[in-house]
Each structure stands twice: as C-alpha cells, then as structure tokens.
C-alpha atoms as a PDB file:
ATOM      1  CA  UNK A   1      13.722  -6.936  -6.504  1.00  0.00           C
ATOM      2  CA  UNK A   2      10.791  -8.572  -5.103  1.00  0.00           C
ATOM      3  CA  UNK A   3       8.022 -10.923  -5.845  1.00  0.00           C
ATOM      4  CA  UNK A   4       5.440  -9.667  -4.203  1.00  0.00           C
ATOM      5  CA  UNK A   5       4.351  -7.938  -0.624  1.00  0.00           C
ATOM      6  CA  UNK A   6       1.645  -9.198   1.627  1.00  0.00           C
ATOM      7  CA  UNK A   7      -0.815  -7.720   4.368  1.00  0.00           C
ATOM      8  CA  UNK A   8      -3.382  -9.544   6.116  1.00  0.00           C
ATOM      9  CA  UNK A   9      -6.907  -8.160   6.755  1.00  0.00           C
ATOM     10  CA  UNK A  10      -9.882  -9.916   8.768  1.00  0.00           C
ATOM     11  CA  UNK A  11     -12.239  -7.890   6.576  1.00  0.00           C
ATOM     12  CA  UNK A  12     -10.906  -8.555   2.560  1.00  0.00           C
ATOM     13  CA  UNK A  13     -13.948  -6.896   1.107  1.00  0.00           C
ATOM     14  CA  UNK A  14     -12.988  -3.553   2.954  1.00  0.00           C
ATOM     15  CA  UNK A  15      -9.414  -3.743   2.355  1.00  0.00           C
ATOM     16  CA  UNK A  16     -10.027  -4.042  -0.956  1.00  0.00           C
ATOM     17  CA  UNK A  17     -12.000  -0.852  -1.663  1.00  0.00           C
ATOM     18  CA  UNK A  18      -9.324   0.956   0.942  1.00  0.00           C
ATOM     19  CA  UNK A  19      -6.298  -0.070  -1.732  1.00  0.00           C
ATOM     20  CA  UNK A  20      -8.395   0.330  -4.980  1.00  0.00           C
ATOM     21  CA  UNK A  21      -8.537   3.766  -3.730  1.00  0.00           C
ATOM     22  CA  UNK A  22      -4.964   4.717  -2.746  1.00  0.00           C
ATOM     23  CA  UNK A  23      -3.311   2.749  -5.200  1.00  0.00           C
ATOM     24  CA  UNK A  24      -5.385   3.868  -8.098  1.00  0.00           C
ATOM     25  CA  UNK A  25      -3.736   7.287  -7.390  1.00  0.00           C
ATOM     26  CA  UNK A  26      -0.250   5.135  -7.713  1.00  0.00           C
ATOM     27  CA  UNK A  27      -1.360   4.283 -11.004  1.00  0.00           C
ATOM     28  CA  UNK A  28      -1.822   0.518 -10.008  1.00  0.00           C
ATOM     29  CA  UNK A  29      -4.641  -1.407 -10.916  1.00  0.00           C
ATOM     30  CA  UNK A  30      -6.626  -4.749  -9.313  1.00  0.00           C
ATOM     31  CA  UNK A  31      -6.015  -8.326 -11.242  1.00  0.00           C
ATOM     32  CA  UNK A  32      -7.658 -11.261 -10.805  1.00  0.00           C
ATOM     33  CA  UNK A  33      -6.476 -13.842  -8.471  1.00  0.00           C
ATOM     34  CA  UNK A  34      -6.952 -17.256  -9.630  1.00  0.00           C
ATOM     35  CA  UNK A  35      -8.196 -20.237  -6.609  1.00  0.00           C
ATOM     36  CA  UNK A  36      -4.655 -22.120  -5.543  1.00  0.00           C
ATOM     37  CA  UNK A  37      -6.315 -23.240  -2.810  1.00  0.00           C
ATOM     38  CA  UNK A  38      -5.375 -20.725  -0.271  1.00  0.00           C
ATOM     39  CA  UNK A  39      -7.305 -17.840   1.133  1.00  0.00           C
ATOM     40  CA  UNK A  40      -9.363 -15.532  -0.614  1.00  0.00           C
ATOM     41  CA  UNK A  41      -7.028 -12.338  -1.525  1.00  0.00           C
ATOM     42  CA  UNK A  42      -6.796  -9.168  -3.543  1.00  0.00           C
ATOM     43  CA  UNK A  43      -4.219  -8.259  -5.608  1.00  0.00           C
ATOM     44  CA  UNK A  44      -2.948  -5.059  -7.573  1.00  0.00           C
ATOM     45  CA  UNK A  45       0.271  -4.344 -10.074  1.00  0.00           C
ATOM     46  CA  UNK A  46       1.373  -1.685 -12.529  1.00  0.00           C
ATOM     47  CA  UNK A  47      -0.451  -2.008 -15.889  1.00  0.00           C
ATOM     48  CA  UNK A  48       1.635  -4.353 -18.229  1.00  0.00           C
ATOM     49  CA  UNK A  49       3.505  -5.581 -15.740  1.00  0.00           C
ATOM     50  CA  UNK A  50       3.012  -9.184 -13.568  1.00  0.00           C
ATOM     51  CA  UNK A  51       5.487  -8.530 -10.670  1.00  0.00           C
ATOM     52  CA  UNK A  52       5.961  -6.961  -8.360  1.00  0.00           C
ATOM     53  CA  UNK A  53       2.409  -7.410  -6.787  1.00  0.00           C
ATOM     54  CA  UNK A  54       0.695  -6.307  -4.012  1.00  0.00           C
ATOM     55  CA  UNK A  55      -1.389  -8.539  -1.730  1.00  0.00           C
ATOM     56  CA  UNK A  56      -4.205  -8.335   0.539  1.00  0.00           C
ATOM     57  CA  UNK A  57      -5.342 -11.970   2.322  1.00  0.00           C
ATOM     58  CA  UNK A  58      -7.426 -13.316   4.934  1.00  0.00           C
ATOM     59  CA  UNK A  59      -4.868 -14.898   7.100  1.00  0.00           C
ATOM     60  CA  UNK A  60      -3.795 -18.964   6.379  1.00  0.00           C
ATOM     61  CA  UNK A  61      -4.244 -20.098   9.573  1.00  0.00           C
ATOM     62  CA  UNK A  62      -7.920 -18.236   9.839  1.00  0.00           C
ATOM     63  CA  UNK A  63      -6.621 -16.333  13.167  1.00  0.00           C
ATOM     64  CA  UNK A  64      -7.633 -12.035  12.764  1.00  0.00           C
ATOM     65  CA  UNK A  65      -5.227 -10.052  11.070  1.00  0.00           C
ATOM     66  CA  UNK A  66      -2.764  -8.212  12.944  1.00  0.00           C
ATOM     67  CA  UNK A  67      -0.234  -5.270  11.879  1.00  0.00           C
ATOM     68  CA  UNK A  68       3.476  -6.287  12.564  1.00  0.00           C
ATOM     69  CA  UNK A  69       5.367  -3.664  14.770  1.00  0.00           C
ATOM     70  CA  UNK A  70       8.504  -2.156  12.819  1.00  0.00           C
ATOM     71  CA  UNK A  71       6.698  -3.661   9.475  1.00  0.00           C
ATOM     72  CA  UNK A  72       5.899  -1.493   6.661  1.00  0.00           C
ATOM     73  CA  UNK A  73       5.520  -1.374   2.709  1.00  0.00           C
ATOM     74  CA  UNK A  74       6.410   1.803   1.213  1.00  0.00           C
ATOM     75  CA  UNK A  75       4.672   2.370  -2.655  1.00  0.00           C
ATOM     76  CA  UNK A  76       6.913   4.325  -5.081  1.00  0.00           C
ATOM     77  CA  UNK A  77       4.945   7.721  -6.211  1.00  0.00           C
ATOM     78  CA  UNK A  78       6.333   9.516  -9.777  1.00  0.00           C
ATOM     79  CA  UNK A  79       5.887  12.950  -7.724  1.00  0.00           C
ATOM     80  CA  UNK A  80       5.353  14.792  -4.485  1.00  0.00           C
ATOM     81  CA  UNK A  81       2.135  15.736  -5.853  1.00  0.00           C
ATOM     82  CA  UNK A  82       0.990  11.876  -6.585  1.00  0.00           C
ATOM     83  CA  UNK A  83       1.728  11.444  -2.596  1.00  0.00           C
ATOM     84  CA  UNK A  84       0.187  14.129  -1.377  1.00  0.00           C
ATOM     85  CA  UNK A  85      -3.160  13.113  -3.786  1.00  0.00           C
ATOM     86  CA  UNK A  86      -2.584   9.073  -2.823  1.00  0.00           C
ATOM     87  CA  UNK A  87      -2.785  10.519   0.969  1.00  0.00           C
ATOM     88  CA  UNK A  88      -5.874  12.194   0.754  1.00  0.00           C
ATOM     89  CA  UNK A  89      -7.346   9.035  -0.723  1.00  0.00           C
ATOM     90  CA  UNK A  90      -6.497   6.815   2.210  1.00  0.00           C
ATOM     91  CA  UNK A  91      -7.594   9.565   4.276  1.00  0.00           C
ATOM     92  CA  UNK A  92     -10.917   9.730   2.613  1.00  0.00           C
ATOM     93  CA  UNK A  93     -11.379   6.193   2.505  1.00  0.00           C
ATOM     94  CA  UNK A  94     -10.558   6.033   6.589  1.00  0.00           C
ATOM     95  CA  UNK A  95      -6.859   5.533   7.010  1.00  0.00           C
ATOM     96  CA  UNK A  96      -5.201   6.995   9.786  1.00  0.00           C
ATOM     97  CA  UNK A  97      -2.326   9.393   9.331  1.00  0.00           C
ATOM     98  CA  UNK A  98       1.335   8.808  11.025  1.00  0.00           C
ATOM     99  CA  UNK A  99       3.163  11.816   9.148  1.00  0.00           C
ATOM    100  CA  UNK A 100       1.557  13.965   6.743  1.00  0.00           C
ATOM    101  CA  UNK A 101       2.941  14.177   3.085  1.00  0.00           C
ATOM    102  CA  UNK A 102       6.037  16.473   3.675  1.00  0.00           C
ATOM    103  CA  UNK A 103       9.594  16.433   2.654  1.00  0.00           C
ATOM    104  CA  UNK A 104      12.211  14.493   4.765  1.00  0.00           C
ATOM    105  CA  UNK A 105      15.757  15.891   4.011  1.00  0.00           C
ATOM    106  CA  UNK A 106      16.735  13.244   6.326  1.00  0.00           C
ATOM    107  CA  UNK A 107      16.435  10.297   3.953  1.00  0.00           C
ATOM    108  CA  UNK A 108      17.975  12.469   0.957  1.00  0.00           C
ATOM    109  CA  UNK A 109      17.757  15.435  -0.757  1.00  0.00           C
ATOM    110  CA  UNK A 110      14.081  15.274  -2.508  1.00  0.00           C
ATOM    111  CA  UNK A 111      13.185  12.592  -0.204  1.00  0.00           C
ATOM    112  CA  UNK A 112       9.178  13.404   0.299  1.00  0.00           C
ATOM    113  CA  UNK A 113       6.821  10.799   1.929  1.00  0.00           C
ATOM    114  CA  UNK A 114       3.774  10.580   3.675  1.00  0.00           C
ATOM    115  CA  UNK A 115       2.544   7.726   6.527  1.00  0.00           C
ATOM    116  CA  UNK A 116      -0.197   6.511   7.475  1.00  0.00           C
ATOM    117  CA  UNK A 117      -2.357   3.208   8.430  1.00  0.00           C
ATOM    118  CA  UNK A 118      -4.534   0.910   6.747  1.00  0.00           C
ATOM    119  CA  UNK A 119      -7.874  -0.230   7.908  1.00  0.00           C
ATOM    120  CA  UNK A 120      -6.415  -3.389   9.186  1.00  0.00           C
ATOM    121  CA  UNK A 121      -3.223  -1.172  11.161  1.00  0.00           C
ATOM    122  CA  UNK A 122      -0.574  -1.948   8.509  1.00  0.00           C
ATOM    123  CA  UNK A 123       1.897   0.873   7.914  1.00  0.00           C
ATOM    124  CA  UNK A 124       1.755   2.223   4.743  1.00  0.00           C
ATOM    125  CA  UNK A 125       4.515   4.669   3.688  1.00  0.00           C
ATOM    126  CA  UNK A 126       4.105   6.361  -0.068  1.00  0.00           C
ATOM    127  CA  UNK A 127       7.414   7.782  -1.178  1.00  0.00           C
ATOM    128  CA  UNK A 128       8.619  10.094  -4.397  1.00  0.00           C
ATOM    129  CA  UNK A 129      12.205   9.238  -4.054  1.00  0.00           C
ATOM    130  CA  UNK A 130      13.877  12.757  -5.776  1.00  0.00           C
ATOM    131  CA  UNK A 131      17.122  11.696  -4.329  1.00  0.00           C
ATOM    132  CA  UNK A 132      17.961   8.783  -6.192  1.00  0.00           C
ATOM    133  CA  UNK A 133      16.946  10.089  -9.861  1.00  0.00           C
END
C-alpha cells in the first residue's frame, strides 16, 4: 500500500476546486494540511481514514508544474456508475478526456475506467475494478 500520491500544479487554488469536484464524487473529502515548511498543498482522503492521501503542491524547487509522460494515478470508484458521474465532474470543471468511461475487457472481466487530464496535464485514470471482487 501506499502513503500518499503527489501532482504538482503552478496554479494550487485551481487545482484545488478541479479535485474537490471529481473526488467528491469518489467519496473523498479535503483535510487540512498543517505548515512543515514546504510548499503550500491540498490534500484529500477517505472519511475516517489518514492514509492513503492525495496531494496537490506547488512544486519544491518553485519551477511550473509539469505532467510526467507514462505517469498516472488511477482513483478506485465502488461502481461503473460512480466513474461515469466522477467523469462528468472533471469534464465540467475543464478536464480533458483521454478515453471516455467504458468497459475494458482487456484489463479483466468488469474492468471499467475512464481517462482523462487534469488542469495541470496529469493523467488521471478512475477505475471500478469488477474483476478483482
């Protein structure tokens, strides 16, 4: 398991309203991020629950943000229907699509995802994993 997952953004205010939106529909919420001296950041977990987290920071070394090529977090969705609904939110809130919510048989049998990209260009994948239940 991991810790936590990070994406950089050169606007944090904007990337913050982007992921209150989708992952609201993942049923995670925003928690406070206490000063450690680092840069500002957002953060968001499953109610009750510490870790795993999700981050969004200005980067450390105060260069613009940049998306990673081949990098990609993928969110865990409790049903095809919480994708498809999480989609339209990043839609709505101006992501742009790289594979509509669909099933892909080639992962698994009730393997159904959707793609798309954050504000910043981060890959974003939101997955109900029927295959592994």
């Amino acid at each position: 398991m991991y810790s936590h997952v990070t994406f950089g953004s050169s606007d944090l205010d904007r990337a913050a309203a982007f992921y209150d939106a989708v992952l609201a529909e993942l049923g995670m919420e925003r928690r406070s991020v206490s000063p450690d001296g680092g840069p500002a950041s957002a953060c968001w977990v499953l109610p009750g629950q510490s870790l795993p987290r999700f981050y969004v920071y200005e980067p450390f070394d105060g260069k613009p943000a940049s998306a990673g090529n081949g990098n990609m977090v993928a969110f865990a969705a409790s049903s095809p229907a919480v994708v498809r609904v999480a989609y339209q939110a990043a839609m709505a809130a101006g992501a742009r699509g790289e594979g509509a919510p669909g099933e892909r048989q080639h992962y698994g049998i009730g393997y159904y995802g959707a793609y798309f990209r954050d504000l910043d260009g981060n890959k974003v994948h939101v997955v109900y994993r029927g295959d592994i239940e």
